[in-house]
N, C-alpha and C. Protein backbone atom coordinates (compact mmCIF):
# COMPACT_ATOMS: atom_id res chain seq x y z
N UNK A 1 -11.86 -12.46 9.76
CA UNK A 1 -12.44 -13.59 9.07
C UNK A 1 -12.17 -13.45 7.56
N UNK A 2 -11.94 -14.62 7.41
CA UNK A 2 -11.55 -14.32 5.76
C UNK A 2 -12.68 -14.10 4.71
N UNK A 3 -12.70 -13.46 3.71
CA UNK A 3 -13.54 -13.18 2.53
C UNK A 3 -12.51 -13.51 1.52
N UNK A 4 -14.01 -13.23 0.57
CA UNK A 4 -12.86 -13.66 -1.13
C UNK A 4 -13.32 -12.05 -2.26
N UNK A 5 -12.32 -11.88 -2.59
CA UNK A 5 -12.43 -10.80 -3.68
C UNK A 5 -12.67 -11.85 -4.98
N UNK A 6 -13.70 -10.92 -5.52
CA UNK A 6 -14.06 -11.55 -6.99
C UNK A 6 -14.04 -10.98 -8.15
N UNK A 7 -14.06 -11.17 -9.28
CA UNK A 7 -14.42 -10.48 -10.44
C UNK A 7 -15.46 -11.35 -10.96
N UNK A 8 -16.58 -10.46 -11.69
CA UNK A 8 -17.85 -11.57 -11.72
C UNK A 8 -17.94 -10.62 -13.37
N UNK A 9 -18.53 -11.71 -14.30
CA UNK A 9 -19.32 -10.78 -15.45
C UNK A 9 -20.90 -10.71 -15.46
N UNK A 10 -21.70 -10.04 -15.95
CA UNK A 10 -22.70 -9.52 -15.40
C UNK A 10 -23.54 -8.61 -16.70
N UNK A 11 -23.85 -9.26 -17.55
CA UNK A 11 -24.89 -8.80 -19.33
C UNK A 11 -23.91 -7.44 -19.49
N UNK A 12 -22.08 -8.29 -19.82
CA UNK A 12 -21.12 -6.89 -20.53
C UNK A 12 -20.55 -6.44 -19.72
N UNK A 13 -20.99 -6.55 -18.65
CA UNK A 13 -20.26 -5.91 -17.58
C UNK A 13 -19.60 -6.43 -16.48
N UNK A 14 -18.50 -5.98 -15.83
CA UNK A 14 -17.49 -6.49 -14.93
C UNK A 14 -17.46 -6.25 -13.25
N UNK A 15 -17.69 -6.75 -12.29
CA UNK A 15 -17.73 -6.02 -11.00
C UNK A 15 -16.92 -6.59 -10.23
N UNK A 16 -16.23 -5.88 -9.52
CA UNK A 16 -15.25 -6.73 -8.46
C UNK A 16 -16.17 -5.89 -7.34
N UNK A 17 -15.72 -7.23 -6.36
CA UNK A 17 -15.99 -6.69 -4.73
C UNK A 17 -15.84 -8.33 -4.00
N UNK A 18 -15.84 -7.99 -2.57
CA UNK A 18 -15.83 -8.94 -2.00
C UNK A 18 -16.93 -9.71 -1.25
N UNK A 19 -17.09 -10.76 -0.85
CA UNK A 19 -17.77 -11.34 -0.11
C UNK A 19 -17.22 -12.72 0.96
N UNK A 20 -18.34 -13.04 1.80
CA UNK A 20 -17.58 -14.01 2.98
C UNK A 20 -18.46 -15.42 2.27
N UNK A 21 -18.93 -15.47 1.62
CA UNK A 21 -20.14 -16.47 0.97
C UNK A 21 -20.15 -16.32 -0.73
N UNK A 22 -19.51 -17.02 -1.17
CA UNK A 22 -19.95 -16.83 -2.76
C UNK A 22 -21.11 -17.61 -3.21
N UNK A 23 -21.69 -18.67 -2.33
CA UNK A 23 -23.00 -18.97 -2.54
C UNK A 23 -23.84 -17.76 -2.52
N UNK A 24 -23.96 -16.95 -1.71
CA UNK A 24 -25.07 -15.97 -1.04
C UNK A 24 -24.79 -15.07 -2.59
N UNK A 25 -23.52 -15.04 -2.95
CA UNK A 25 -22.96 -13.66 -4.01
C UNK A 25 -23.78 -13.79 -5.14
N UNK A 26 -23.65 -15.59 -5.60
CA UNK A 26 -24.22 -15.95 -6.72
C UNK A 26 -26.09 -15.88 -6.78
N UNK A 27 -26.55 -16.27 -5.63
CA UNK A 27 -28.03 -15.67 -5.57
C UNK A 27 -28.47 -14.61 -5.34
N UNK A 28 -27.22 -13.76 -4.69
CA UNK A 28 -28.06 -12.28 -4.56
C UNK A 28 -27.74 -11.47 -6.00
N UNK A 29 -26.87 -11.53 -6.45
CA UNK A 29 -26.39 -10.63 -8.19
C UNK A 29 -26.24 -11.39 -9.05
N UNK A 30 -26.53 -12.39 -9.14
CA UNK A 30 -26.43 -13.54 -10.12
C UNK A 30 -26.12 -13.37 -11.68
N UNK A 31 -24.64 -13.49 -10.97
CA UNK A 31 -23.40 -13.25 -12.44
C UNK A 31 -23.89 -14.11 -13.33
N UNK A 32 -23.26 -13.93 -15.16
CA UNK A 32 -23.48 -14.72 -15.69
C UNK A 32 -22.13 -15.59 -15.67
N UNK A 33 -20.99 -14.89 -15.05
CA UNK A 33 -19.98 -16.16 -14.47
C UNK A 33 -19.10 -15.14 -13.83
N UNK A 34 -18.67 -16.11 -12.70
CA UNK A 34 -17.54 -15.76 -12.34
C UNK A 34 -16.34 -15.62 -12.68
N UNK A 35 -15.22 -15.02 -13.26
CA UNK A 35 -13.95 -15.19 -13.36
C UNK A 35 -12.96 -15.41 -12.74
N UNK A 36 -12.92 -14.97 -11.35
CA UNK A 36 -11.91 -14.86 -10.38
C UNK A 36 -12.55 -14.89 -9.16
N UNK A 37 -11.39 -15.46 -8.24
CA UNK A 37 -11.55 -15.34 -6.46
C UNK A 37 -10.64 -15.55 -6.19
N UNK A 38 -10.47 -14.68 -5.17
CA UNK A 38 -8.95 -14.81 -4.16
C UNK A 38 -9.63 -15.04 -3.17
N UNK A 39 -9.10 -16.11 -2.24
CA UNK A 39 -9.62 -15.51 -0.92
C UNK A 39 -8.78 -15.23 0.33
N UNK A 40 -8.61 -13.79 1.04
CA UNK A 40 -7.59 -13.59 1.94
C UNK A 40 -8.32 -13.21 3.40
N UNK A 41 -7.53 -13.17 4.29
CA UNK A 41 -7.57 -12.61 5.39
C UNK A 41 -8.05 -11.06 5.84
N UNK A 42 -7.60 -10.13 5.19
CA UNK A 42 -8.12 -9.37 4.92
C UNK A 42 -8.20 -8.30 3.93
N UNK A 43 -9.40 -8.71 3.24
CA UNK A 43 -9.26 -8.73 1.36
C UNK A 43 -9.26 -6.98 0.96
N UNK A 44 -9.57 -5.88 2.15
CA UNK A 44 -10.29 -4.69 2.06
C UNK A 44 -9.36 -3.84 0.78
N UNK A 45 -7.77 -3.95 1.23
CA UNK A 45 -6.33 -2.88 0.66
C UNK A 45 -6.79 -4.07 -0.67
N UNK A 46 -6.32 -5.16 -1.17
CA UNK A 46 -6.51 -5.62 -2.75
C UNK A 46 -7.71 -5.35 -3.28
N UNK A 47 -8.68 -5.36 -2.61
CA UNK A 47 -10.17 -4.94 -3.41
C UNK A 47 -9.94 -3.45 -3.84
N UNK A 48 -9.64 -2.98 -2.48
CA UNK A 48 -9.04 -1.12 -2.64
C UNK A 48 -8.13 -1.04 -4.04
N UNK A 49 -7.42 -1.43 -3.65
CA UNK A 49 -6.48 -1.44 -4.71
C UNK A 49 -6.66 -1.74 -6.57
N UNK A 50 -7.66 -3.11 -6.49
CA UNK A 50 -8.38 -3.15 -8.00
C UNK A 50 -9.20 -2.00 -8.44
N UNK A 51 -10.23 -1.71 -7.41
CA UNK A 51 -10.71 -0.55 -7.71
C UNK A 51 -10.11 0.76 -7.92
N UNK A 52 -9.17 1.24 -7.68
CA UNK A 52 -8.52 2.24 -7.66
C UNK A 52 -7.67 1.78 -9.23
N UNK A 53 -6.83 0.96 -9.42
CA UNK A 53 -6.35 0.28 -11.02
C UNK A 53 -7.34 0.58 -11.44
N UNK A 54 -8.36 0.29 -11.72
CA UNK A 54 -9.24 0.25 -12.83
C UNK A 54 -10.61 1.47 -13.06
N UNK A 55 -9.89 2.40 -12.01
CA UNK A 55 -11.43 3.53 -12.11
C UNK A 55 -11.33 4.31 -12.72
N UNK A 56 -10.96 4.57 -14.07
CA UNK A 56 -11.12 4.96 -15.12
C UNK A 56 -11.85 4.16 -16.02
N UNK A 57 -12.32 3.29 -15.66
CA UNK A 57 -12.99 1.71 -16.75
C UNK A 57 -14.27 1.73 -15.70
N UNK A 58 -15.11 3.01 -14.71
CA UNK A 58 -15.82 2.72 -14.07
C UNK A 58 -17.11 2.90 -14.72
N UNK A 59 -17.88 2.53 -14.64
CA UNK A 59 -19.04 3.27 -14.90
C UNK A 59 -19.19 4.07 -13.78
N UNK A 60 -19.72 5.37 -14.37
CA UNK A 60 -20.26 6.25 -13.18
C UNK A 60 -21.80 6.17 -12.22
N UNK A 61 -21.59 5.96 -10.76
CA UNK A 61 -23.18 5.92 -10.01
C UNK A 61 -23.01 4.72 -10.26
N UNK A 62 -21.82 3.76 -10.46
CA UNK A 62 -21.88 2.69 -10.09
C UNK A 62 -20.64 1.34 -9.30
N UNK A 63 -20.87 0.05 -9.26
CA UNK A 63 -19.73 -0.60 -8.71
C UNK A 63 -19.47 -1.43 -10.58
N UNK A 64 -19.48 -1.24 -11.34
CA UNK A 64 -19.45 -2.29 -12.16
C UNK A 64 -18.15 -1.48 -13.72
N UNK A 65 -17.79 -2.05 -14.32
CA UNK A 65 -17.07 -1.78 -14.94
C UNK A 65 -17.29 -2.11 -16.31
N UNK A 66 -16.47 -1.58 -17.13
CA UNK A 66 -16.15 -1.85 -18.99
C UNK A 66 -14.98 -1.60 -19.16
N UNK A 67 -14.65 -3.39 -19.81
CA UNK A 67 -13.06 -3.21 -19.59
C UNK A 67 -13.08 -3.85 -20.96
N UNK A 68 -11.72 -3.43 -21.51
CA UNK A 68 -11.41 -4.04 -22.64
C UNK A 68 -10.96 -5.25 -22.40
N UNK A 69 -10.32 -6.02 -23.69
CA UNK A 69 -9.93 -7.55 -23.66
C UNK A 69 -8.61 -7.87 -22.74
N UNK A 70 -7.88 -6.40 -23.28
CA UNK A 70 -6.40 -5.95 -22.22
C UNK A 70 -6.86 -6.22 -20.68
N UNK A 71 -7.85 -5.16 -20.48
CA UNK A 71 -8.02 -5.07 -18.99
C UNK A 71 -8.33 -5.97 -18.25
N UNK A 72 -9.39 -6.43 -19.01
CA UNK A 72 -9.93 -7.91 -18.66
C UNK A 72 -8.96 -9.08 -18.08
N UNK A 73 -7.74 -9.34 -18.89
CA UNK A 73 -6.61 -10.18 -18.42
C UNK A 73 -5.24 -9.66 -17.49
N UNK A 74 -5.70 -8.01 -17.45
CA UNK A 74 -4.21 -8.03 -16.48
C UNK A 74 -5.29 -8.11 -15.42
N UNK A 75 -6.91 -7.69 -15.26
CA UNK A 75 -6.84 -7.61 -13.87
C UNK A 75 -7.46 -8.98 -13.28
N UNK A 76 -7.57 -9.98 -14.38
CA UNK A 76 -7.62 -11.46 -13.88
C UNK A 76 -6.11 -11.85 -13.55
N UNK A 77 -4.78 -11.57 -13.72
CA UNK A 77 -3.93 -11.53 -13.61
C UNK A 77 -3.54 -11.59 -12.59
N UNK A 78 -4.08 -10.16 -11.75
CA UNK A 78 -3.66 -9.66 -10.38
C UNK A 78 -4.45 -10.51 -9.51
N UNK A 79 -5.32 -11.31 -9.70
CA UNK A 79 -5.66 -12.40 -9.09
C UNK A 79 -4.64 -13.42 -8.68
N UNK A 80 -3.63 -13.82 -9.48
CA UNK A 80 -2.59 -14.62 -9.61
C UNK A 80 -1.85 -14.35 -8.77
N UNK A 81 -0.43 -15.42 -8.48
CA UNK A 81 0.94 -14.97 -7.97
C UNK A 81 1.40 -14.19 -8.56
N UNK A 82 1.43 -13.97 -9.48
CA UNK A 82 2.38 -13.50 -10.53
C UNK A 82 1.69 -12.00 -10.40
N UNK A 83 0.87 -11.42 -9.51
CA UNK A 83 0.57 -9.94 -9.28
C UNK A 83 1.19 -9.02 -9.13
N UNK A 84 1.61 -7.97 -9.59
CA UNK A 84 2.07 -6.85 -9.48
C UNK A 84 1.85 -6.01 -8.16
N UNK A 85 0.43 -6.47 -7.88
CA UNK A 85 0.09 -5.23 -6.88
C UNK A 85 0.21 -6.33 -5.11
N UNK A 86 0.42 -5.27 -3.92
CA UNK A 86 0.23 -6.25 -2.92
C UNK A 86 -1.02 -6.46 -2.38
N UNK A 87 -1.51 -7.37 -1.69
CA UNK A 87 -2.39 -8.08 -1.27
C UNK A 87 -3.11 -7.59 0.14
N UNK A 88 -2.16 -7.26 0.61
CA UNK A 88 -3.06 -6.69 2.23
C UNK A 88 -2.18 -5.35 2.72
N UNK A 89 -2.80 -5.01 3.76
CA UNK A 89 -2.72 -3.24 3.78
C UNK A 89 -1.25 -3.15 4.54
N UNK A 90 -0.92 -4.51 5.59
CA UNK A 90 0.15 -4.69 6.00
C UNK A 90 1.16 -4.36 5.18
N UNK A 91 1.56 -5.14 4.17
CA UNK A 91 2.29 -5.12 2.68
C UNK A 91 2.91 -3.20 2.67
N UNK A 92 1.68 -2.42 3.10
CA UNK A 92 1.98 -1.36 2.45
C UNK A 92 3.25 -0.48 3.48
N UNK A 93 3.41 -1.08 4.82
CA UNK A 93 4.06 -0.62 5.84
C UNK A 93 5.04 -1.51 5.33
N UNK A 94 5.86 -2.86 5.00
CA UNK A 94 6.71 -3.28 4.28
C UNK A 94 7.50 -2.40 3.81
N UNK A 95 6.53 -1.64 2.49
CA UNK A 95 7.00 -1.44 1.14
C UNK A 95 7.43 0.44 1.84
N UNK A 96 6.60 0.56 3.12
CA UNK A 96 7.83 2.30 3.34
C UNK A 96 8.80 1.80 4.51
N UNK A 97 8.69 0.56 5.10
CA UNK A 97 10.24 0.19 5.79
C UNK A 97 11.42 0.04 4.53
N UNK A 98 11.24 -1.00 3.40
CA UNK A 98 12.07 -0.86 2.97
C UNK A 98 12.45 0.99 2.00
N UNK A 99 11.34 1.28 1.52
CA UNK A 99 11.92 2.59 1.40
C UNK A 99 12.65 3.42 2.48
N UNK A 100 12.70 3.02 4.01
CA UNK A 100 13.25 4.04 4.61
C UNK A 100 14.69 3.20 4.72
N UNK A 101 15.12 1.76 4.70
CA UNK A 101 16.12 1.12 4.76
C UNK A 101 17.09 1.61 3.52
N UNK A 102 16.30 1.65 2.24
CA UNK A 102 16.90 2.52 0.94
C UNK A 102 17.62 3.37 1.14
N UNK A 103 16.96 4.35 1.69
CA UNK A 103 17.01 5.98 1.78
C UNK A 103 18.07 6.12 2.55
N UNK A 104 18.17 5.02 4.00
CA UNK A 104 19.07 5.08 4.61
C UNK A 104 20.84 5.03 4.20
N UNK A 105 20.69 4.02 3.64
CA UNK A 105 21.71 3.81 2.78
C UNK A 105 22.43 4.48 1.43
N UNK A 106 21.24 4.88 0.77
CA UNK A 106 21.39 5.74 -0.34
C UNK A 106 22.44 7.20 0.48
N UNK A 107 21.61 7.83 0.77
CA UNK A 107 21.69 9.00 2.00
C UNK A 107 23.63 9.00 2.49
N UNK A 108 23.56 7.85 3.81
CA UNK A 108 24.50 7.40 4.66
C UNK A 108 26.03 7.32 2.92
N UNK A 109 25.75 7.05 2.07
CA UNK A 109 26.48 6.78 1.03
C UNK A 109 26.90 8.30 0.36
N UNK A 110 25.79 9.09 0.21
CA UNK A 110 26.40 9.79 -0.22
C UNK A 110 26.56 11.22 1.07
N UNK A 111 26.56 11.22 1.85
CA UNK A 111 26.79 12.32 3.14
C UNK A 111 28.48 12.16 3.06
N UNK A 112 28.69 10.76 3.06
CA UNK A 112 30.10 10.01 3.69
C UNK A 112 31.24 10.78 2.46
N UNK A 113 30.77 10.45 1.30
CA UNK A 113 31.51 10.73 -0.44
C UNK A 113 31.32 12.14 -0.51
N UNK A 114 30.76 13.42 0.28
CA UNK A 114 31.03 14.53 0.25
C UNK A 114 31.75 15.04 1.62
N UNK A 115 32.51 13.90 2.40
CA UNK A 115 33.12 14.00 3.13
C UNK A 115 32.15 14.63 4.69
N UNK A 116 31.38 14.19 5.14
CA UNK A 116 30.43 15.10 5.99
C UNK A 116 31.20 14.08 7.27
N UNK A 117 31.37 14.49 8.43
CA UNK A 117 31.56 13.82 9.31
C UNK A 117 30.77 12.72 9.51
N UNK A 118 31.34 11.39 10.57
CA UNK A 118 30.34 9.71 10.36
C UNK A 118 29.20 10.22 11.05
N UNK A 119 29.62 11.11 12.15
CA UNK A 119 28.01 11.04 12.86
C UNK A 119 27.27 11.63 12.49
N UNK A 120 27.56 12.80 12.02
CA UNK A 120 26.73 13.74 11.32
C UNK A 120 26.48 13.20 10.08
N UNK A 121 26.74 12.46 9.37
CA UNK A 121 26.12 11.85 8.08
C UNK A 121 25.46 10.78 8.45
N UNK A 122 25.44 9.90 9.57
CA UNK A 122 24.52 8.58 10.11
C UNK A 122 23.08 9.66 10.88
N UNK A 123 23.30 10.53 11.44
CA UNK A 123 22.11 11.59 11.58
C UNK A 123 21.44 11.94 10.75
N UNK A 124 21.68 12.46 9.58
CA UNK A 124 21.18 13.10 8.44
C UNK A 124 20.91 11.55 7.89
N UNK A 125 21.48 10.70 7.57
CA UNK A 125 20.63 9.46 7.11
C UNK A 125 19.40 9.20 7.61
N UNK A 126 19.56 8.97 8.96
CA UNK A 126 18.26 8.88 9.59
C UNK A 126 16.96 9.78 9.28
N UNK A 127 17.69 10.80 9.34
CA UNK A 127 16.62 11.83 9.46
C UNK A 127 15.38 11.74 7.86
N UNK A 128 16.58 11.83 6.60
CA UNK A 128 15.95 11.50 5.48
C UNK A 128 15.13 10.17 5.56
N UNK A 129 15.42 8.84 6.42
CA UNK A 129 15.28 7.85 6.20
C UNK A 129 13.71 7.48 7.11
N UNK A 130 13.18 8.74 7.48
CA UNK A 130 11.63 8.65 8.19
C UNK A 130 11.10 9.34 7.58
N UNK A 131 11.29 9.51 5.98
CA UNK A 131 10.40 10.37 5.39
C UNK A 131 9.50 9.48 4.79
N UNK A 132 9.61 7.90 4.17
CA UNK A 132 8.61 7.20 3.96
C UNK A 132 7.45 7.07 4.98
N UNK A 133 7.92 6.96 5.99
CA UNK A 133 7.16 6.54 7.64
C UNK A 133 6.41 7.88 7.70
N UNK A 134 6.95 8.83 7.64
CA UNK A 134 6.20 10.31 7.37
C UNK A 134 4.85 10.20 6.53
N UNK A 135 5.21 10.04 5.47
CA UNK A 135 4.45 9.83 4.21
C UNK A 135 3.38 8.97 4.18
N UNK A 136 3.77 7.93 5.37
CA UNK A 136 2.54 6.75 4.91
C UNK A 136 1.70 7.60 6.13
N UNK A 137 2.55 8.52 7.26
CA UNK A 137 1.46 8.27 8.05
C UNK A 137 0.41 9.26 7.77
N UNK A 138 0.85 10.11 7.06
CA UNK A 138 0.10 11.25 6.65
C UNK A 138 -0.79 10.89 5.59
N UNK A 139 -0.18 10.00 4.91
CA UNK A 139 -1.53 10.03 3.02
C UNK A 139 -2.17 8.69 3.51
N UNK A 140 -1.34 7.60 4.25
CA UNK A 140 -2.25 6.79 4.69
C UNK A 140 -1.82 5.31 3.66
N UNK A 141 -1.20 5.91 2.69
CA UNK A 141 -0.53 4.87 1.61
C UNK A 141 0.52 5.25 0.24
N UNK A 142 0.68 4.80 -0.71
CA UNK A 142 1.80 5.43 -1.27
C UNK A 142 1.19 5.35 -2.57
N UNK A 143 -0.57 5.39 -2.62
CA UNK A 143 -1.03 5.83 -4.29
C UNK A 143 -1.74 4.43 -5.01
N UNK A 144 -1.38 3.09 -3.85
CA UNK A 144 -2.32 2.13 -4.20
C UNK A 144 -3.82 2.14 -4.31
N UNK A 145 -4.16 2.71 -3.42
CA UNK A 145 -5.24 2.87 -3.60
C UNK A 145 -5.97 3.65 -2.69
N UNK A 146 -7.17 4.20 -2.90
CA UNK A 146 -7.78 5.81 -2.56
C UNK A 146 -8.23 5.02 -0.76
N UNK A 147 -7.91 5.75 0.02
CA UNK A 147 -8.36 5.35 1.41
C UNK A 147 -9.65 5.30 1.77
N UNK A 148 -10.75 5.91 0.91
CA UNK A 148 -12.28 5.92 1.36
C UNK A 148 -12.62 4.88 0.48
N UNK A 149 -11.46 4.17 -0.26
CA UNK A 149 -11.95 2.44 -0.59
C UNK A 149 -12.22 1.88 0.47
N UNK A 150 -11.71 1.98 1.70
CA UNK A 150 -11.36 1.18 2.39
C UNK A 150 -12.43 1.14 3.64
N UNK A 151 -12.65 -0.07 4.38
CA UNK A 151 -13.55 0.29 5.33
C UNK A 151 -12.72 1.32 6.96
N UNK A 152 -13.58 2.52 7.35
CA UNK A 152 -13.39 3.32 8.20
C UNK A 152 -12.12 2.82 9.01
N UNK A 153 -11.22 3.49 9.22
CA UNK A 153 -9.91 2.91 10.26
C UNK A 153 -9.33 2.10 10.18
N UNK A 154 -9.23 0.90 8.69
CA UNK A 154 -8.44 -0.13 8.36
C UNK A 154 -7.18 0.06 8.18
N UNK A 155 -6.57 1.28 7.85
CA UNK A 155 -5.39 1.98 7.50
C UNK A 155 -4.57 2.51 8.80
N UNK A 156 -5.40 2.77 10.02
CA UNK A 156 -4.95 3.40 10.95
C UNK A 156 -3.57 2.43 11.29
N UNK A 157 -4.06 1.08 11.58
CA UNK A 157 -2.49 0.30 12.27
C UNK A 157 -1.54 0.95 11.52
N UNK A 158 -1.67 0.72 10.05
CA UNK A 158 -0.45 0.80 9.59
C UNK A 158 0.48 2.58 10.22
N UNK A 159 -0.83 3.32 10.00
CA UNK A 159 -0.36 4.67 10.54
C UNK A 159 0.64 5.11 11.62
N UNK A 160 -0.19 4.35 12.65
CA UNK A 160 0.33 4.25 13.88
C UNK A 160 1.80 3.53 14.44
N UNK A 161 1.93 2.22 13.83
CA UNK A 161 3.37 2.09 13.21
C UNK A 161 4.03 3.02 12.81
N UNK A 162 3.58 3.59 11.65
CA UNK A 162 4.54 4.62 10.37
C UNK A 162 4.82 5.54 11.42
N UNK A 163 3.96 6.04 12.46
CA UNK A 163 4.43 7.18 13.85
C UNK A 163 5.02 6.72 14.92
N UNK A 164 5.43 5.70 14.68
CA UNK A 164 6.41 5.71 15.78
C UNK A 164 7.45 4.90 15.39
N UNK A 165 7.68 4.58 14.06
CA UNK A 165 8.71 3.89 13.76
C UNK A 165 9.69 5.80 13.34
N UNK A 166 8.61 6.71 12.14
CA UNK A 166 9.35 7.69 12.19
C UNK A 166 9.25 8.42 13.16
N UNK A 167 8.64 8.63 14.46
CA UNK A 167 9.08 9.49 15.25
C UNK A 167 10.71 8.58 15.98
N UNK A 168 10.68 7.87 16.53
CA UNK A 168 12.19 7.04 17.03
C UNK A 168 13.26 7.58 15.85
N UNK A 169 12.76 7.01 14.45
CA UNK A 169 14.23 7.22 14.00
C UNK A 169 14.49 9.28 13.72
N UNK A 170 13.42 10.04 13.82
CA UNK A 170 13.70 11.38 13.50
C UNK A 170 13.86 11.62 15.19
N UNK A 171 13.67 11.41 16.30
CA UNK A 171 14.34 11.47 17.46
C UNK A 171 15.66 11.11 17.67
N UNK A 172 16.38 9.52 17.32
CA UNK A 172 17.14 9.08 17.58
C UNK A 172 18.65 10.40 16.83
N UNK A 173 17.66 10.83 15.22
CA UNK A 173 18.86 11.54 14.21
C UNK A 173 18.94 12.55 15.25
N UNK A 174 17.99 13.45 15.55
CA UNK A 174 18.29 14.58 16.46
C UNK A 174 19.47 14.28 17.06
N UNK A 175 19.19 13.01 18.31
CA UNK A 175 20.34 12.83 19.77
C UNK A 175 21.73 12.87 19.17
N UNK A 176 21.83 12.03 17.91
CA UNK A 176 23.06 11.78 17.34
C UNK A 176 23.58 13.01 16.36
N UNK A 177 22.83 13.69 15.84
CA UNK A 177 23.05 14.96 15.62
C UNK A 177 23.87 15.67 16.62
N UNK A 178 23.02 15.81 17.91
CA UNK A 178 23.69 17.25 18.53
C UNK A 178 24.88 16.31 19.39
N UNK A 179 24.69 15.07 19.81
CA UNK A 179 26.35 14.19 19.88
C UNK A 179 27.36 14.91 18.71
N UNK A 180 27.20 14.85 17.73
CA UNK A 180 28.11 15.09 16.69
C UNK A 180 28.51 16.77 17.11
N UNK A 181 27.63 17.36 17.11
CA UNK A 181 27.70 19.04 17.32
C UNK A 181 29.07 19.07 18.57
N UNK A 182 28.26 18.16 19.90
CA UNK A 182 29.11 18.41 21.14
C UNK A 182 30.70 18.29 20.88
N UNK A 183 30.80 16.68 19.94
CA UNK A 183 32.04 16.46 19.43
C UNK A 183 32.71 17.65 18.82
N UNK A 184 32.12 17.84 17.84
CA UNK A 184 32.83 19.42 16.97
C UNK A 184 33.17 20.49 17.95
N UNK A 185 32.98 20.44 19.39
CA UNK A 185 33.01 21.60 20.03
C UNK A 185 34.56 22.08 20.93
């Protein structure tokens, strides 16, 4: 169900978080205004994510913030299209496919230019090329934002993907690996 992430001001002070009701938001903490709302599908990884940008501007023992005039406008900003950061937790399995599509290529490019045999350099591509998929499945993300932002097991899909997209391709490098070996033999 969809919610909306907000930034609200509040006597100096700044709070983001989300809600499914910004009527209910405005009578239960009753900002002295709102600044921002997004509202997504599932808002948990961008809320994660503002909070994590900006927790150095936290107050401590609390949800509320002190931000300068700077902060104030990039992180009304990231409200915008024009955001820097991504929007849902999906996004973050994207952003290590294309790192492993990179890697692949990067890799496969240079194995080939130190002359390594095709199969044995399309193996070793692979192999480098499940280290994003590795990475997400282990940290859970790539530094957007802290995972105990997040509500309990929201991160797992992506995990579970990231394990079996890199277990296939660090299986597949193996088979084609020791193909290459048999060839050399």
């Amino acid at each position: 169900m969809a919610e909306y992430v907000y930034l609200v001001r509040k006597e100096g002070f700044f709070l983001i978080g989300s809600s499914r009701d910004l009527d209910n938001l405005t009578r239960k903490i009753r900002p002295d205004e709102i600044i921002e709302t997004l509202r997504l599908d599932h808002p948990q990884a961008f809320k994660a994510r503002l909070l994590n940008r900006y927790r150095n501007s936290r107050l401590p023992g609390s949800g509320y913030f002190q931000f300068s005039e700077k902060q104030l406008l990039d992180c009304k900003k990231q409200f915008g299209i024009k955001s820097k950061i991504p929007k849902t937790i999906s996004e973050e399995f994207t952003i290590a496919l294309t790192g492993s599509i990179v890697l692949l290529v990067i890799t496969a490019l240079f194995f080939r230019s130190i002359n390594i045999l095709p199969l044995m350099s399309f193996a070793l591509s692979l192999a480098f090329s499940s280290l994003p998929m590795w990475l997400l499945l282990f940290l859970g993300n790539f530094g957007g934002y802290d995972c105990s932002d997040l509500k309990p097991f929201s991160s797992w899909f992506n995990r579970i993907r990231a394990l079996i997209l890199a277990s296939l391709l660090s299986v597949f490098s193996f088979l084609i690996f020791r193909l290459a070996l048999l060839q050399n033999l």
